[in-house]
PDB file of N, CA and C in Angstrom:
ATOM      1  N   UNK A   1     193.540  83.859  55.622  1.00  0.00           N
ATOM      2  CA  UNK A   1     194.272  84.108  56.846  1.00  0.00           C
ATOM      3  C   UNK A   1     195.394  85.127  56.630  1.00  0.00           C
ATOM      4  N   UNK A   2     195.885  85.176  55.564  1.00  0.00           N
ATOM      5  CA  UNK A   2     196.875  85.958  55.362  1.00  0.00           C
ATOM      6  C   UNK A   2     196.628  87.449  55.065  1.00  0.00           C
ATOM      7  N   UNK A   3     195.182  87.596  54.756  1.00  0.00           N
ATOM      8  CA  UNK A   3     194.952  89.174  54.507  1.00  0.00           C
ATOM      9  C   UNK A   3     194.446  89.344  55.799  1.00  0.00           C
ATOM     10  N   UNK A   4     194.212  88.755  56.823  1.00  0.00           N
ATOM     11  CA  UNK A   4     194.276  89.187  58.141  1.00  0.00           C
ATOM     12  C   UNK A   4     195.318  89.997  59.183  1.00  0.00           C
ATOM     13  N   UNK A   5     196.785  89.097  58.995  1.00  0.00           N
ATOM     14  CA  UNK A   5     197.917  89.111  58.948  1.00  0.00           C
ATOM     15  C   UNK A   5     198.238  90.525  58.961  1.00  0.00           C
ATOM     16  N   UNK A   6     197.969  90.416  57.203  1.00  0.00           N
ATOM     17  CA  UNK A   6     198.521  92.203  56.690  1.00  0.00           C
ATOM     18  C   UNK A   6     197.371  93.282  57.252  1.00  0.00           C
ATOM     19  N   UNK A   7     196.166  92.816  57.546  1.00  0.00           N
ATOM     20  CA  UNK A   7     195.576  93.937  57.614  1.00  0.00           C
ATOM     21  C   UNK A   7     196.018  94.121  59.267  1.00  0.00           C
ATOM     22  N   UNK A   8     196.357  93.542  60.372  1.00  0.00           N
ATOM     23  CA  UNK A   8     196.118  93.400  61.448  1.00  0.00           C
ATOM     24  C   UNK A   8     198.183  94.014  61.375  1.00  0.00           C
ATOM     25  N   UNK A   9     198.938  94.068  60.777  1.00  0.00           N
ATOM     26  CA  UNK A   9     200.599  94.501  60.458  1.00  0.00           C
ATOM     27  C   UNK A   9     200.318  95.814  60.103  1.00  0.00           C
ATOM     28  N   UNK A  10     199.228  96.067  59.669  1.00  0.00           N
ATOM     29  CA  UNK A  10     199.296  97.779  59.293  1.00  0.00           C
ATOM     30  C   UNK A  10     198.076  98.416  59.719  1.00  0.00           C
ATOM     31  N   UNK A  11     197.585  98.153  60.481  1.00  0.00           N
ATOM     32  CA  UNK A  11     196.632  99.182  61.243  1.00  0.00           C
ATOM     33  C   UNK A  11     197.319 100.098  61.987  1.00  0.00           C
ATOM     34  N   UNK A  12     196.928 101.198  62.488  1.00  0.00           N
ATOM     35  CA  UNK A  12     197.645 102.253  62.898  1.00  0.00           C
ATOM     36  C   UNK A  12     197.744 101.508  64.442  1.00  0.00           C
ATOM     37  N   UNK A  13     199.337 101.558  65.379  1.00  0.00           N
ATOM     38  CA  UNK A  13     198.731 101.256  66.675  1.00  0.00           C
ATOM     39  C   UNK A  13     199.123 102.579  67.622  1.00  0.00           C
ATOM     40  N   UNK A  14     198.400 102.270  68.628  1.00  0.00           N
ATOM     41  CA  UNK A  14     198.589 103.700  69.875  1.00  0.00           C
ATOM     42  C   UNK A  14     198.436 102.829  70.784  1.00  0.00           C
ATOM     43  N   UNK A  15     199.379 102.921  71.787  1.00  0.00           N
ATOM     44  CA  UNK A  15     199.595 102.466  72.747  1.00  0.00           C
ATOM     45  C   UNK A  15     198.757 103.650  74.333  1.00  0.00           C
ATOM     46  N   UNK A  16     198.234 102.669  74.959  1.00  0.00           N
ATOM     47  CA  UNK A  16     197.017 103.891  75.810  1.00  0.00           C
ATOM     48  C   UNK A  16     198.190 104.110  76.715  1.00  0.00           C
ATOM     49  N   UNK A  17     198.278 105.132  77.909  1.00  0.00           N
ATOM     50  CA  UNK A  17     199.415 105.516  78.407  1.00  0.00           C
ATOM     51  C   UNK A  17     199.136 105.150  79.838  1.00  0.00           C
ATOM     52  N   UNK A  18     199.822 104.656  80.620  1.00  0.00           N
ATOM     53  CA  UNK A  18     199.428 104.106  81.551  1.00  0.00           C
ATOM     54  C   UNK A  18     199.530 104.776  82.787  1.00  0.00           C
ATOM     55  N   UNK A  19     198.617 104.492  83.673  1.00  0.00           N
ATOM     56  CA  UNK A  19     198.158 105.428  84.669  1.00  0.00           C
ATOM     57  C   UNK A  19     199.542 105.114  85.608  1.00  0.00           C
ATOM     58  N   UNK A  20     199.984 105.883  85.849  1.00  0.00           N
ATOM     59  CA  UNK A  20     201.241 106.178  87.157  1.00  0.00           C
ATOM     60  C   UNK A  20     200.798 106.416  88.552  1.00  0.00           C
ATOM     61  N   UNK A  21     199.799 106.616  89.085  1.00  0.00           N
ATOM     62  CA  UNK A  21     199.131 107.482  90.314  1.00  0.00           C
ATOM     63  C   UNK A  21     198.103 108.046  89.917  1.00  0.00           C
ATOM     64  N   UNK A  22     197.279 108.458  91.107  1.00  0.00           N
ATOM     65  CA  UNK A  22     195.767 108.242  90.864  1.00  0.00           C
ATOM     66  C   UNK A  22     195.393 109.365  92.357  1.00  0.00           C
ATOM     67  N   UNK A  23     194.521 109.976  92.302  1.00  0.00           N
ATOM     68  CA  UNK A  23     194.002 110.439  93.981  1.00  0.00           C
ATOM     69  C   UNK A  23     192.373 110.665  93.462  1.00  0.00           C
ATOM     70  N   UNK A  24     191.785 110.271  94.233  1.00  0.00           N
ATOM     71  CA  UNK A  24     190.516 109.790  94.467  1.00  0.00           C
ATOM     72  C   UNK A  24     189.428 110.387  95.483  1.00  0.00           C
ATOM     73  N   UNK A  25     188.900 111.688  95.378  1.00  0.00           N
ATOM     74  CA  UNK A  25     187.478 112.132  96.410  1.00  0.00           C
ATOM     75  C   UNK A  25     186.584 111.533  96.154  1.00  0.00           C
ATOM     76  N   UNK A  26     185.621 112.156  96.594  1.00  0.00           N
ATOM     77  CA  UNK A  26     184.070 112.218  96.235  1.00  0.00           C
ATOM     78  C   UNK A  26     183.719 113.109  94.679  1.00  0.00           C
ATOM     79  N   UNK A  27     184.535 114.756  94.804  1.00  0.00           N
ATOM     80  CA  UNK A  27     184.130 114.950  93.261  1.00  0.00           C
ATOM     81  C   UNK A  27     185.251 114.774  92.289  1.00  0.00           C
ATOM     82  N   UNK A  28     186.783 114.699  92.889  1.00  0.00           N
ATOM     83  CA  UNK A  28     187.961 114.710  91.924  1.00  0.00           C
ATOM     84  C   UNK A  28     188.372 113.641  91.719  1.00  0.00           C
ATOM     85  N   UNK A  29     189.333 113.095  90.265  1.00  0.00           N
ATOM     86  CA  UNK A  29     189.888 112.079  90.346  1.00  0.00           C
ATOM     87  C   UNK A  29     191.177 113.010  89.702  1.00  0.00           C
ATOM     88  N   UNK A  30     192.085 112.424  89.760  1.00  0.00           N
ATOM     89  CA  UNK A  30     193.353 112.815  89.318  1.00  0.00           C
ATOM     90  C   UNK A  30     194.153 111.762  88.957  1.00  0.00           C
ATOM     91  N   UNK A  31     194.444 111.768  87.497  1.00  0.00           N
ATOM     92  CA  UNK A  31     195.404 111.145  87.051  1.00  0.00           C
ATOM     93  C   UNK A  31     196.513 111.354  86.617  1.00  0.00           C
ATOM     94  N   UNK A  32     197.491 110.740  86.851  1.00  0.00           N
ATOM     95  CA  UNK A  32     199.210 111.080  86.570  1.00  0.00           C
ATOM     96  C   UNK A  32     199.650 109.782  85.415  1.00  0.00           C
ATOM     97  N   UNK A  33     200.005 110.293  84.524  1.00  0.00           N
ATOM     98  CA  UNK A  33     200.470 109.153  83.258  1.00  0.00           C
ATOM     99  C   UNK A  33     202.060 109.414  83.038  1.00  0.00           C
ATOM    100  N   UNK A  34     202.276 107.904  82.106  1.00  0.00           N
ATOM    101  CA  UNK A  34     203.452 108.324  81.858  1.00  0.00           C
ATOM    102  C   UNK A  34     204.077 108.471  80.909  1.00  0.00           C
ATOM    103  N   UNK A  35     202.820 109.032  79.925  1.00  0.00           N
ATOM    104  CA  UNK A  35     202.550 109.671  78.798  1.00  0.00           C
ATOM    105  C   UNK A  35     203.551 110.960  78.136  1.00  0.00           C
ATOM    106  N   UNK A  36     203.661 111.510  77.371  1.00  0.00           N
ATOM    107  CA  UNK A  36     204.480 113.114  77.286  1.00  0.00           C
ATOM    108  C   UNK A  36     203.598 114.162  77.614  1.00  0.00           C
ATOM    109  N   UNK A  37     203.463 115.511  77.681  1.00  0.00           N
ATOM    110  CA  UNK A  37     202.615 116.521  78.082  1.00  0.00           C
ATOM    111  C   UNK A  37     202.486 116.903  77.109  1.00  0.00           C
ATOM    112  N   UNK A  38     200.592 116.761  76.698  1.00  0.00           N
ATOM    113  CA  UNK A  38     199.776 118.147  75.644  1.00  0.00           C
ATOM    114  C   UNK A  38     199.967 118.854  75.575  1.00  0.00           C
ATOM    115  N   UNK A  39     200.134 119.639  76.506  1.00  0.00           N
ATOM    116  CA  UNK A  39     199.475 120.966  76.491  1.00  0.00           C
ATOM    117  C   UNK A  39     200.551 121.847  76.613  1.00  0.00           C
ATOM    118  N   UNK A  40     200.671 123.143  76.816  1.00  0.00           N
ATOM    119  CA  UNK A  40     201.235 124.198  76.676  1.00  0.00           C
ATOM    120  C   UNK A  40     201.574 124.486  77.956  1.00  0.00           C
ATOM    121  N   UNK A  41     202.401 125.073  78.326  1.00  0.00           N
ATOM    122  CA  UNK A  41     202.596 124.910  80.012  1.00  0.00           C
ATOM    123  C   UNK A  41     203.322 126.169  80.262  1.00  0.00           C
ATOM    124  N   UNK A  42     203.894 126.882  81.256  1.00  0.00           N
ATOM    125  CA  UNK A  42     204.337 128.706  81.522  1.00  0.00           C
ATOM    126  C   UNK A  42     205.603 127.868  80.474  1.00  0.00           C
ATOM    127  N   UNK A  43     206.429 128.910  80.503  1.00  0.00           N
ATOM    128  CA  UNK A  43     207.582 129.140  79.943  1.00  0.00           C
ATOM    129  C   UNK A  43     208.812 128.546  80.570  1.00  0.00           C
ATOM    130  N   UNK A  44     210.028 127.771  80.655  1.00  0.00           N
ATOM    131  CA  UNK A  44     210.563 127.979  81.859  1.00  0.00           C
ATOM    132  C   UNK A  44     210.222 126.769  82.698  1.00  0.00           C
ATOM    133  N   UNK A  45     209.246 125.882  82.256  1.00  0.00           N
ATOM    134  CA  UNK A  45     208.448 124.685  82.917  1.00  0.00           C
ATOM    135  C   UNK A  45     208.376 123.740  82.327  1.00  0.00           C
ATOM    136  N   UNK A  46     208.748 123.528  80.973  1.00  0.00           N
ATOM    137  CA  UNK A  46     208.756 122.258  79.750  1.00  0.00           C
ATOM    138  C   UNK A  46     209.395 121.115  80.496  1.00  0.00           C
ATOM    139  N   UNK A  47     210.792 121.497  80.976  1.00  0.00           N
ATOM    140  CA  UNK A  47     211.445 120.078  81.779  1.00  0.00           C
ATOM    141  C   UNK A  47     211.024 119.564  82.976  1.00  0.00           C
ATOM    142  N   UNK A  48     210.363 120.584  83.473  1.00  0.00           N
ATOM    143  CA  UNK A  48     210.131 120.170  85.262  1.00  0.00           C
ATOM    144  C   UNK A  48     208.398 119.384  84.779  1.00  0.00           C
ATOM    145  N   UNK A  49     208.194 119.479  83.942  1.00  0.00           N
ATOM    146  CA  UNK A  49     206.438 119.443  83.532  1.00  0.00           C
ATOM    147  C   UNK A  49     206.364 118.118  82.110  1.00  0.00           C
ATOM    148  N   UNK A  50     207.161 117.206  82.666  1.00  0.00           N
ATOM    149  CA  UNK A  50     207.293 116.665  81.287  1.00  0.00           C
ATOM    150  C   UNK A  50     206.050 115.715  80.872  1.00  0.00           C
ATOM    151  N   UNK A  51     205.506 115.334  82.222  1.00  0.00           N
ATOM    152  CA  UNK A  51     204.184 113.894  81.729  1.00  0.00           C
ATOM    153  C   UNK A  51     203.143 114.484  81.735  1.00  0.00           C
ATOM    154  N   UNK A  52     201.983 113.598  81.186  1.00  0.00           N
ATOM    155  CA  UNK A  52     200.535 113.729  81.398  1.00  0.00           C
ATOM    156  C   UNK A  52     199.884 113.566  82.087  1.00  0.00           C
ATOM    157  N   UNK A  53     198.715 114.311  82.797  1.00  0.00           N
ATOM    158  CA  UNK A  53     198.173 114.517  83.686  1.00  0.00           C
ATOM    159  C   UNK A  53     196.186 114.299  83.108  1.00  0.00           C
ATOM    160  N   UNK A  54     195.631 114.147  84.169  1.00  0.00           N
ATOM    161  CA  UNK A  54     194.105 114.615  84.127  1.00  0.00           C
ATOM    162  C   UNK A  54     193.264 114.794  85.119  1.00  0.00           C
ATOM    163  N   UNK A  55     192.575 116.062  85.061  1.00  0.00           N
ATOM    164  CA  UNK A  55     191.744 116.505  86.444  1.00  0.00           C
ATOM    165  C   UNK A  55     190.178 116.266  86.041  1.00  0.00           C
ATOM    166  N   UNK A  56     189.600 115.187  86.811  1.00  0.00           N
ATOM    167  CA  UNK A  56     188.196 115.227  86.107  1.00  0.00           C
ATOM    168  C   UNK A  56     187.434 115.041  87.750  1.00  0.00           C
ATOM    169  N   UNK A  57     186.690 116.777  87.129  1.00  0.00           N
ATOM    170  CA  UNK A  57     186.108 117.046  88.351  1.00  0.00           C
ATOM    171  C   UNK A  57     184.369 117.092  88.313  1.00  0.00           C
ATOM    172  N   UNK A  58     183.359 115.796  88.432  1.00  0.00           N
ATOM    173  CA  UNK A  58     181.821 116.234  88.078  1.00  0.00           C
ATOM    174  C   UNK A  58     181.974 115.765  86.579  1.00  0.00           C
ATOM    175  N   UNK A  59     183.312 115.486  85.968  1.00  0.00           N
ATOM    176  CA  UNK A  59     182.902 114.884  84.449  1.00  0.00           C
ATOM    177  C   UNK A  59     183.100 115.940  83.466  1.00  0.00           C
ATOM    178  N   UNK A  60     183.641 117.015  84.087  1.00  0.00           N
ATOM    179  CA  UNK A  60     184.771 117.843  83.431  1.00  0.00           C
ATOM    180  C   UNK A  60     185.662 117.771  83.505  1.00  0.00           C
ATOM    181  N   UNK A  61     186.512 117.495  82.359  1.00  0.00           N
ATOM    182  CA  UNK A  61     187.642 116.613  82.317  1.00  0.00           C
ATOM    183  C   UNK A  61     189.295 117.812  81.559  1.00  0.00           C
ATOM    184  N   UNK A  62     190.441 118.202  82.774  1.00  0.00           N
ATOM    185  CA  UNK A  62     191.094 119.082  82.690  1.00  0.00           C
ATOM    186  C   UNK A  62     192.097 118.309  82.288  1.00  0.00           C
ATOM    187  N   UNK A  63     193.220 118.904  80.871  1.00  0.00           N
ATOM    188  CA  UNK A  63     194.756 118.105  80.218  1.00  0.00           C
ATOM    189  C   UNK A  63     195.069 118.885  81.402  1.00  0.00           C
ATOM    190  N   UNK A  64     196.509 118.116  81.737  1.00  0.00           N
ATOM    191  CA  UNK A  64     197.534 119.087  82.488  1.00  0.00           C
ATOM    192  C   UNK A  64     198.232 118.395  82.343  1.00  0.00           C
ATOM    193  N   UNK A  65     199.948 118.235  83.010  1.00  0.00           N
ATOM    194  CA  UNK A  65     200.849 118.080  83.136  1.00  0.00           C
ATOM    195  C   UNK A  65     201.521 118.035  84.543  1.00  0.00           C
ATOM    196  N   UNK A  66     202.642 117.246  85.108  1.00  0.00           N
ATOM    197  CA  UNK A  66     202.751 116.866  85.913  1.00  0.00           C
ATOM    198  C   UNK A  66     204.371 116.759  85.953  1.00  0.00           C
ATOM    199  N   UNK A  67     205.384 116.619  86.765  1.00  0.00           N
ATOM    200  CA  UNK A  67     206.360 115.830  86.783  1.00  0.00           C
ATOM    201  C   UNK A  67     207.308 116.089  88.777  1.00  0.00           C
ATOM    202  N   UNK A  68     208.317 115.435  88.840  1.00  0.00           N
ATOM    203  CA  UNK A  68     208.849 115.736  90.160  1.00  0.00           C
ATOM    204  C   UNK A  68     209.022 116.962  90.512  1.00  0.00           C
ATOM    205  N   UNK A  69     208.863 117.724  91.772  1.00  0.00           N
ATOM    206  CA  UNK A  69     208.982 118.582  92.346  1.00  0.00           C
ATOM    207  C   UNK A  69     210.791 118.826  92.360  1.00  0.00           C
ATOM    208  N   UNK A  70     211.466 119.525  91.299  1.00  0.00           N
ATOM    209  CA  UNK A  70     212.867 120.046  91.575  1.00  0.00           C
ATOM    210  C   UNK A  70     213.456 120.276  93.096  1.00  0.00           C
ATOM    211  N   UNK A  71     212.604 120.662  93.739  1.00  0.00           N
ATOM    212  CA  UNK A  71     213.176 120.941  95.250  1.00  0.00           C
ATOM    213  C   UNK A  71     213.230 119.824  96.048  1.00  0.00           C
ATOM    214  N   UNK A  72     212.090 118.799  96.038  1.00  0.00           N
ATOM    215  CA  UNK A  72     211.516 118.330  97.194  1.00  0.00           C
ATOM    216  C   UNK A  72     211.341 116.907  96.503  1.00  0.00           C
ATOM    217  N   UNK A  73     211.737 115.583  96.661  1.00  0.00           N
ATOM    218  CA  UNK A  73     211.405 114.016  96.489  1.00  0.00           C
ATOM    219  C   UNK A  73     210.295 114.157  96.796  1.00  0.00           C
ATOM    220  N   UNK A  74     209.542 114.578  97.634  1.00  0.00           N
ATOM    221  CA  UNK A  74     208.361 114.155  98.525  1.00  0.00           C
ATOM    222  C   UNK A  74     207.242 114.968  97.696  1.00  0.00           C
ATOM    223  N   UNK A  75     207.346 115.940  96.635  1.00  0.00           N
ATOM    224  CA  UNK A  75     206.108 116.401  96.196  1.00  0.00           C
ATOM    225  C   UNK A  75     206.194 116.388  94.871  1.00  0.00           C
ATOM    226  N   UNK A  76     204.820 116.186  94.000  1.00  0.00           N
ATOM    227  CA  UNK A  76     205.152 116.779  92.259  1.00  0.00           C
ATOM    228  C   UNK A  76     204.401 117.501  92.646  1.00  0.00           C
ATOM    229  N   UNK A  77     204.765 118.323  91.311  1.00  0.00           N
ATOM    230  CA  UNK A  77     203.825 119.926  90.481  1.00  0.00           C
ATOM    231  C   UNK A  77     203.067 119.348  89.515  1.00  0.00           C
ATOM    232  N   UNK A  78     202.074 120.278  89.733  1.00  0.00           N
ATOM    233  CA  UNK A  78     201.038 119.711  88.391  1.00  0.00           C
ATOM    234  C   UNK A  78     200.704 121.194  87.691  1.00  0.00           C
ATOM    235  N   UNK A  79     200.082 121.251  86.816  1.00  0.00           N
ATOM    236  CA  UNK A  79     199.781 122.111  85.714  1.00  0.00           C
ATOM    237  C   UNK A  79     198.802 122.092  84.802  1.00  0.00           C
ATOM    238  N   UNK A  80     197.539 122.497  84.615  1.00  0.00           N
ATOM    239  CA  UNK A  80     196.410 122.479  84.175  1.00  0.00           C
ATOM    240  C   UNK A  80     195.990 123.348  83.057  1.00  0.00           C
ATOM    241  N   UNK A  81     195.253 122.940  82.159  1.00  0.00           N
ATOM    242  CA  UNK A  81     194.669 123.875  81.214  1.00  0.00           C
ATOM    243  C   UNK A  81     194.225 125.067  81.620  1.00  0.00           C
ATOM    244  N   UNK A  82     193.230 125.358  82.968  1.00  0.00           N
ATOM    245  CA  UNK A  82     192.697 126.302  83.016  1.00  0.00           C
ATOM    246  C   UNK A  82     193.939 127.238  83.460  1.00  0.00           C
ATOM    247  N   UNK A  83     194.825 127.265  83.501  1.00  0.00           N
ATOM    248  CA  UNK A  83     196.096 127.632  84.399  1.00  0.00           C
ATOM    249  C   UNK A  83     196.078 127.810  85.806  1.00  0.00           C
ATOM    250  N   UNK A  84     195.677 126.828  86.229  1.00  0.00           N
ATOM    251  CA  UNK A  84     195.921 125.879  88.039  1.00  0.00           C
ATOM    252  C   UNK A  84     197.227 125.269  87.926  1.00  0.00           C
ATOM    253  N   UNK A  85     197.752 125.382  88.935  1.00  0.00           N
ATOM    254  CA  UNK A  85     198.963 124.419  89.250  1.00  0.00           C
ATOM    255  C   UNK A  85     198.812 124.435  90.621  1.00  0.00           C
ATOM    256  N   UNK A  86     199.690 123.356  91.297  1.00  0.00           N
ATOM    257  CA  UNK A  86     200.750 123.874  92.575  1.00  0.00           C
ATOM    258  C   UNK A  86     201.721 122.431  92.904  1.00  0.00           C
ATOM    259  N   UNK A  87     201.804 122.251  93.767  1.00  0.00           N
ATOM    260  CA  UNK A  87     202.850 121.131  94.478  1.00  0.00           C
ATOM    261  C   UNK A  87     202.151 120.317  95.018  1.00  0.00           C
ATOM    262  N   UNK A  88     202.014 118.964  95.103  1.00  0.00           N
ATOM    263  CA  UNK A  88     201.644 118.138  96.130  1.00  0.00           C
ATOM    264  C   UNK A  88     202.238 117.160  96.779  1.00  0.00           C
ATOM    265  N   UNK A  89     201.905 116.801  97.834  1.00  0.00           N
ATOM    266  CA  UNK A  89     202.816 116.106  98.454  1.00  0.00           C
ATOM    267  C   UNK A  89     202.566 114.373  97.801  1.00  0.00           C
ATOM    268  N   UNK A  90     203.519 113.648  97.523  1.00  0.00           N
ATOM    269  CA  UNK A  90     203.349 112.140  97.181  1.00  0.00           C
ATOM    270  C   UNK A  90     202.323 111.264  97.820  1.00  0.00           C
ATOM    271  N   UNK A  91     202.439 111.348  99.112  1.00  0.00           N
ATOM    272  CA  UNK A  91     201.277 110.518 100.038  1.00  0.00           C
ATOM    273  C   UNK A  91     200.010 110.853  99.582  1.00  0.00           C
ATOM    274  N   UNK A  92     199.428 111.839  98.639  1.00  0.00           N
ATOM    275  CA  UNK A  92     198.232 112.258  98.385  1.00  0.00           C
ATOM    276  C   UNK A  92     197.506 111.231  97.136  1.00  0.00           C
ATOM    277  N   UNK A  93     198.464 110.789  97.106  1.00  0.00           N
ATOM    278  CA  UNK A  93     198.180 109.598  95.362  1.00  0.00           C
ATOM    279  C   UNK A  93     198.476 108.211  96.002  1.00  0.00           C
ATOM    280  N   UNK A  94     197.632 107.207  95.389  1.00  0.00           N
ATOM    281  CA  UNK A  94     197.782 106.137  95.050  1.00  0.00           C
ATOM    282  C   UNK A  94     199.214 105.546  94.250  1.00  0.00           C
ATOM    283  N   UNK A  95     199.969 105.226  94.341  1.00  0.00           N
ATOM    284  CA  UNK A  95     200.890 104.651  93.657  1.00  0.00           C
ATOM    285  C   UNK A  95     200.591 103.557  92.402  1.00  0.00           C
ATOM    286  N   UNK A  96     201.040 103.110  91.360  1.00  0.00           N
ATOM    287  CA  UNK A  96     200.880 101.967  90.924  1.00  0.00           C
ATOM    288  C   UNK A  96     202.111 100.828  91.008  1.00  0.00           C
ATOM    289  N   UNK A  97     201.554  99.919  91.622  1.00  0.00           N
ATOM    290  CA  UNK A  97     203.700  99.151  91.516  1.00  0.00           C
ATOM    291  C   UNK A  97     204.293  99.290  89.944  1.00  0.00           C
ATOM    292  N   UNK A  98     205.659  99.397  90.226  1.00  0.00           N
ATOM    293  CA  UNK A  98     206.277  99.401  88.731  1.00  0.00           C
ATOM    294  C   UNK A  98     206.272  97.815  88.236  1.00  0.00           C
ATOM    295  N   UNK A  99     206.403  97.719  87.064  1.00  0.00           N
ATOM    296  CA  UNK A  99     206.011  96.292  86.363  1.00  0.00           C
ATOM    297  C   UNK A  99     207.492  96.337  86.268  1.00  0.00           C
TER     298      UNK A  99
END
């Protein structure tokens, strides 16, 4: 029981990042985490762009980045690998309640 213990005390852990908002078609899903951001993002955008994002469109699956709209409560920016972005308005996502 005890080399269980230790083996189960030192396995590597990763915590999965939990989905924040969600928007849902027929071909897109979009996820907003509240993860840090992969990817590489314009210049000038690191703070406004701070979480993780994912665009999976048909099962092609896009990193991006996400965070509040500086101007506006009512919209975030998102930011994509292929270099897509823009603004959206909040009502466009699913919410998750905060725990």
């Amino acid at each position: 029981m005890r080399w269980l213990l230790a083996v189960l005390l030192f396995l590597p852990f990763t915590a999965e990042a939990a989905v924040v908002a969600s928007f849902k078609s027929a071909a897109v899903v979009v996820n907003l985490t509240d993860d840090k951001c992969k990817i590489a993002v314009p210049p000038g955008l690191e703070k406004q762009l701070p979480n993780h994002a994912t665009w999976d469109e048909q099962g092609k699956i896009y990193k991006g980045c996400w965070g509040e709209h500086p101007g506006s409560k009512d919209h975030v920016i998102m930011f994509f690998e292929d270099n897509t972005g823009g603004a959206v308005h909040r009502n466009q996502f699913t919410w998750m309640p905060k725990v």
